[in-house]
Protein backbone atom coordinates (compact mmCIF):
# COMPACT_ATOMS: atom_id res chain seq x y z
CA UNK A 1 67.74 -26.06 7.17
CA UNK A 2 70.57 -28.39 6.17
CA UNK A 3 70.90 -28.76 1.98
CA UNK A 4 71.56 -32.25 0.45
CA UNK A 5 75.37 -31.70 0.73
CA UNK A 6 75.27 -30.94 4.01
CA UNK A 7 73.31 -33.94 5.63
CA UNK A 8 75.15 -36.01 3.29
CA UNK A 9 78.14 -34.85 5.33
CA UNK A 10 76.63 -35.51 8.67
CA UNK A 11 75.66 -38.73 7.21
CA UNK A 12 78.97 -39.70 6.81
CA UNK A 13 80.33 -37.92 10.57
CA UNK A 14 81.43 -34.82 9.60
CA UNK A 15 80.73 -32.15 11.75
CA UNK A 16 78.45 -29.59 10.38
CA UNK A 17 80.07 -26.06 9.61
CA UNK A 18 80.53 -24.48 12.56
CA UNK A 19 80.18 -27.44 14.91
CA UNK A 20 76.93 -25.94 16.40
CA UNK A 21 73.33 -26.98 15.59
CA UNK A 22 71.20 -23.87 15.13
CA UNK A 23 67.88 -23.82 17.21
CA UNK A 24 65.56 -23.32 14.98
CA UNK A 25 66.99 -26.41 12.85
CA UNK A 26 66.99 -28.92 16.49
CA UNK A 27 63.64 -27.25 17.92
CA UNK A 28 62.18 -28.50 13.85
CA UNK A 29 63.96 -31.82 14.12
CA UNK A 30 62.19 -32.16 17.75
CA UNK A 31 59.07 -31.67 16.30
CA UNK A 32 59.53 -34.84 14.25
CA UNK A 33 60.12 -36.83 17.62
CA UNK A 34 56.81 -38.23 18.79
CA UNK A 35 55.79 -38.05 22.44
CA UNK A 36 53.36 -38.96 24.78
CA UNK A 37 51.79 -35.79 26.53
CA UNK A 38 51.29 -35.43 30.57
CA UNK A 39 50.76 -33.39 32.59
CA UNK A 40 52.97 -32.57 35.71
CA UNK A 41 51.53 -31.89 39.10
CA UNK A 42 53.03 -30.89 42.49
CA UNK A 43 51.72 -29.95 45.69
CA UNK A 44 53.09 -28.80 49.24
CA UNK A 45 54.80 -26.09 51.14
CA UNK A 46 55.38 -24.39 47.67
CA UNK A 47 51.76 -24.61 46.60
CA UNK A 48 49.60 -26.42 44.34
CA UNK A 49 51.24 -26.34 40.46
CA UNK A 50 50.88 -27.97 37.39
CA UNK A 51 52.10 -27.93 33.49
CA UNK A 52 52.10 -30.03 30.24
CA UNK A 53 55.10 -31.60 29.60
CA UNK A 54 56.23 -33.86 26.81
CA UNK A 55 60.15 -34.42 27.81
CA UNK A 56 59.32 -37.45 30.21
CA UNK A 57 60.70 -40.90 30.07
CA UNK A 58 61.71 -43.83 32.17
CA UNK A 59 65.23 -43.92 33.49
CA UNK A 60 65.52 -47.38 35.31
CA UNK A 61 62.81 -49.87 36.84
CA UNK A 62 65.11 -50.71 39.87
CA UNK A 63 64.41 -48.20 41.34
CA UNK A 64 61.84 -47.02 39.06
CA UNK A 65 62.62 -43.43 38.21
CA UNK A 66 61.70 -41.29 35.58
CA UNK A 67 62.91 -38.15 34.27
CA UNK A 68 60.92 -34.45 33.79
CA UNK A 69 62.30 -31.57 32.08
CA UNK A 70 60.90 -28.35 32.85
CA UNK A 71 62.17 -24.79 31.91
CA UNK A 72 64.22 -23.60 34.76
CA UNK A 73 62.61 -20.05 34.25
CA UNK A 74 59.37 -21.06 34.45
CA UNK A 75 57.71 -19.47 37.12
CA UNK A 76 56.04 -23.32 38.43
CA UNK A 77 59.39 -24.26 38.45
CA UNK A 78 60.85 -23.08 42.37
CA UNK A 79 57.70 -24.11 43.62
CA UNK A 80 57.98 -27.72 42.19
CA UNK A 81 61.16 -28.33 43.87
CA UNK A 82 60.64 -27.30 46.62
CA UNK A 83 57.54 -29.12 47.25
CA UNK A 84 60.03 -32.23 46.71
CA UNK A 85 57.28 -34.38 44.69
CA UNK A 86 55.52 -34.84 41.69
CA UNK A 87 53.18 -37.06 39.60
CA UNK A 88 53.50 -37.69 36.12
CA UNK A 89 49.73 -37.66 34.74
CA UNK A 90 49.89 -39.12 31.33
CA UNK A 91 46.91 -38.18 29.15
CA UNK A 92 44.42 -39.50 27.26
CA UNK A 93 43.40 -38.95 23.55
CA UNK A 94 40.56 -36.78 24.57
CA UNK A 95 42.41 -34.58 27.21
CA UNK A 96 43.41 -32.35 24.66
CA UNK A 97 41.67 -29.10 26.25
CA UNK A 98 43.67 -30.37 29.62
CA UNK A 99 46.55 -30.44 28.01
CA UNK A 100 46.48 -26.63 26.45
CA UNK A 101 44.67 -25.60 30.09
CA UNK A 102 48.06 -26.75 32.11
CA UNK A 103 50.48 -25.42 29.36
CA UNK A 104 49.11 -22.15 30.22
CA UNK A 105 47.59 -21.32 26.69
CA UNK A 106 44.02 -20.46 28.44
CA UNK A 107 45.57 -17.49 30.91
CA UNK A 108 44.87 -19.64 34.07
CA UNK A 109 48.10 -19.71 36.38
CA UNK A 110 48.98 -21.31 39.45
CA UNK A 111 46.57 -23.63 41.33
CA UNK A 112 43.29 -22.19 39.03
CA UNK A 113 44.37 -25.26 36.14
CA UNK A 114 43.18 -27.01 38.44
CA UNK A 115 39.50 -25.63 39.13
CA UNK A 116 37.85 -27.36 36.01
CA UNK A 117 38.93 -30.96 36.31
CA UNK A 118 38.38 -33.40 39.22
CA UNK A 119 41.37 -34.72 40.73
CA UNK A 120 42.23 -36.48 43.64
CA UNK A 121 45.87 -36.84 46.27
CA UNK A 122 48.05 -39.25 45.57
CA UNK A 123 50.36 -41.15 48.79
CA UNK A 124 52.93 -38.18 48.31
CA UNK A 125 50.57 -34.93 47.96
CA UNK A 126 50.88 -34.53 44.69
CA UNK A 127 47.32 -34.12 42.72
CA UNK A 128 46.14 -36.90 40.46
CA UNK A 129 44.33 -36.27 37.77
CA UNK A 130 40.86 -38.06 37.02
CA UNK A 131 40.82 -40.56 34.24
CA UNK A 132 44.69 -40.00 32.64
CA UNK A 133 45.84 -43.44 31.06
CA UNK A 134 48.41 -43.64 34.23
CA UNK A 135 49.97 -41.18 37.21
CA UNK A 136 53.06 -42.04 38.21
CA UNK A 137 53.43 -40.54 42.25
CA UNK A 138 57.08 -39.93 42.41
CA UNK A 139 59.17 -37.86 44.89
CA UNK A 140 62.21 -36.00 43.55
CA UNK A 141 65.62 -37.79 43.94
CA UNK A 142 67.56 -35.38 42.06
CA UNK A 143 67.75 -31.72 39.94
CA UNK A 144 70.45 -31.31 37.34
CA UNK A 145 70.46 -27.81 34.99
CA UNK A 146 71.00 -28.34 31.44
CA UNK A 147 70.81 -25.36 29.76
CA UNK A 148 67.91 -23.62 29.99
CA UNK A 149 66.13 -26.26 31.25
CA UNK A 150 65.99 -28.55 34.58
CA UNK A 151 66.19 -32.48 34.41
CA UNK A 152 64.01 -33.66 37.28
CA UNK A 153 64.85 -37.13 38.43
CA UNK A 154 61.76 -38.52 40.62
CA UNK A 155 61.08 -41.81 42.42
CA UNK A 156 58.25 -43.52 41.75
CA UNK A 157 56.46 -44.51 44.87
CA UNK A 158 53.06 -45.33 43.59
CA UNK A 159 51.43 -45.94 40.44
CA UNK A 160 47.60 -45.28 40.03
CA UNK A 161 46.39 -47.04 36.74
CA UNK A 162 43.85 -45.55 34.73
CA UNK A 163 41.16 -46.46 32.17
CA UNK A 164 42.32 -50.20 31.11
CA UNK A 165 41.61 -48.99 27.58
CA UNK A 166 41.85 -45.68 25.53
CA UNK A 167 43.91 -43.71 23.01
CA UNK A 168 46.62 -41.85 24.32
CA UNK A 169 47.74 -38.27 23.40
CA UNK A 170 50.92 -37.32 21.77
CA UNK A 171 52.30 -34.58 20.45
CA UNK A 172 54.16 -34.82 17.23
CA UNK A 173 54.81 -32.41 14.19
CA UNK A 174 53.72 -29.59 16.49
CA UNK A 175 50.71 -31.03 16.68
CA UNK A 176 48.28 -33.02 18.87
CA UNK A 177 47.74 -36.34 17.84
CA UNK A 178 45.38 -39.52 19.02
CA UNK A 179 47.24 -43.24 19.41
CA UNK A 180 44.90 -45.70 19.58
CA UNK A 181 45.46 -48.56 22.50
CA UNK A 182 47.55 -51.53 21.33
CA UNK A 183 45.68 -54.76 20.35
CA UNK A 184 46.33 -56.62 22.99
């Protein structure tokens, strides 16, 4: 980590010493980012896939896209593509154990995340998951590699709404967290 002269030097725009961020110092200042937690599902020639993803966000509302990145070495990733859609299934505060089933933490792979929680189709194939806050159905407009990672630009073509009230579940400080519904 930085010392007090140091972020007082990025403070004021100077570069830091070697004009790279380490990754253990941007991986901790990611942690400190709050995010909502979905999970990602994809079905069709590929195969039925699925994973927990927190890098999501809108990118326009004309037309609405959004954006999902996904390791480009992950082994769901090929298959995702190619299927050419996806839905966005963003959780609720008590899908915790859904969210550590599709980031592969329980040794289920492939199409078996799917086994212990209803879900239904969605217009594009994709599988929607019961009761998440919202899925957005999307079909994929666009790949670009960053990195080690893929940005996955996809089109939203439906949106199913969930429970009209609930916490959601975000994941901040490396940590699961509950956000209760705004007041409305």
């Amino acid at each position: 980590m930085m010392g007090l002269e140091e972020t007082a030097a990025l403070a004021t725009g100077a570069e830091a010493p070697d004009g790279a961020v380490e990754r253990a110092d941007f991986r901790a200042a990611m942690s400190r980012l709050a995010a909502a937690v979905s999970v990602i599902t994809s079905d069709g020639p590929a195969g039925r896939v699925g994973f927990t993803a927190s890098a999501v966000c809108s990118v326009t509302d004309d037309p609405p896209t959004v954006l999902v990145c996904m390791n480009a070495s992950s082994a769901q990733n090929r298959a995702l593509i190619e299927n050419g859609v996806l839905c966005v299934n963003t959780l609720r505060g008590d899908q915790e154990a859904l969210s550590v089933r599709f980031a592969g933490q329980t040794g289920l792979t492939g199409a078996k995340r799917f086994d212990a929680h209803p879900h239904g189709v969605a217009a594009t194939g994709a599988p929607v998951l019961a009761d998440a806050l919202v899925a957005l159905d999307c079909r994929i407009e666009r790949v670009v590699r960053v990195g080690t990672h893929d940005v996955i630009f996809g089109r939203v073509e439906a949106i199913v709404p969930g429970p009209a009230e609930g916490e959601s579940l975000v994941y901040f400080g490396r940590a699961y967290h509950r956000l209760p519904s705004a007041a409305r």
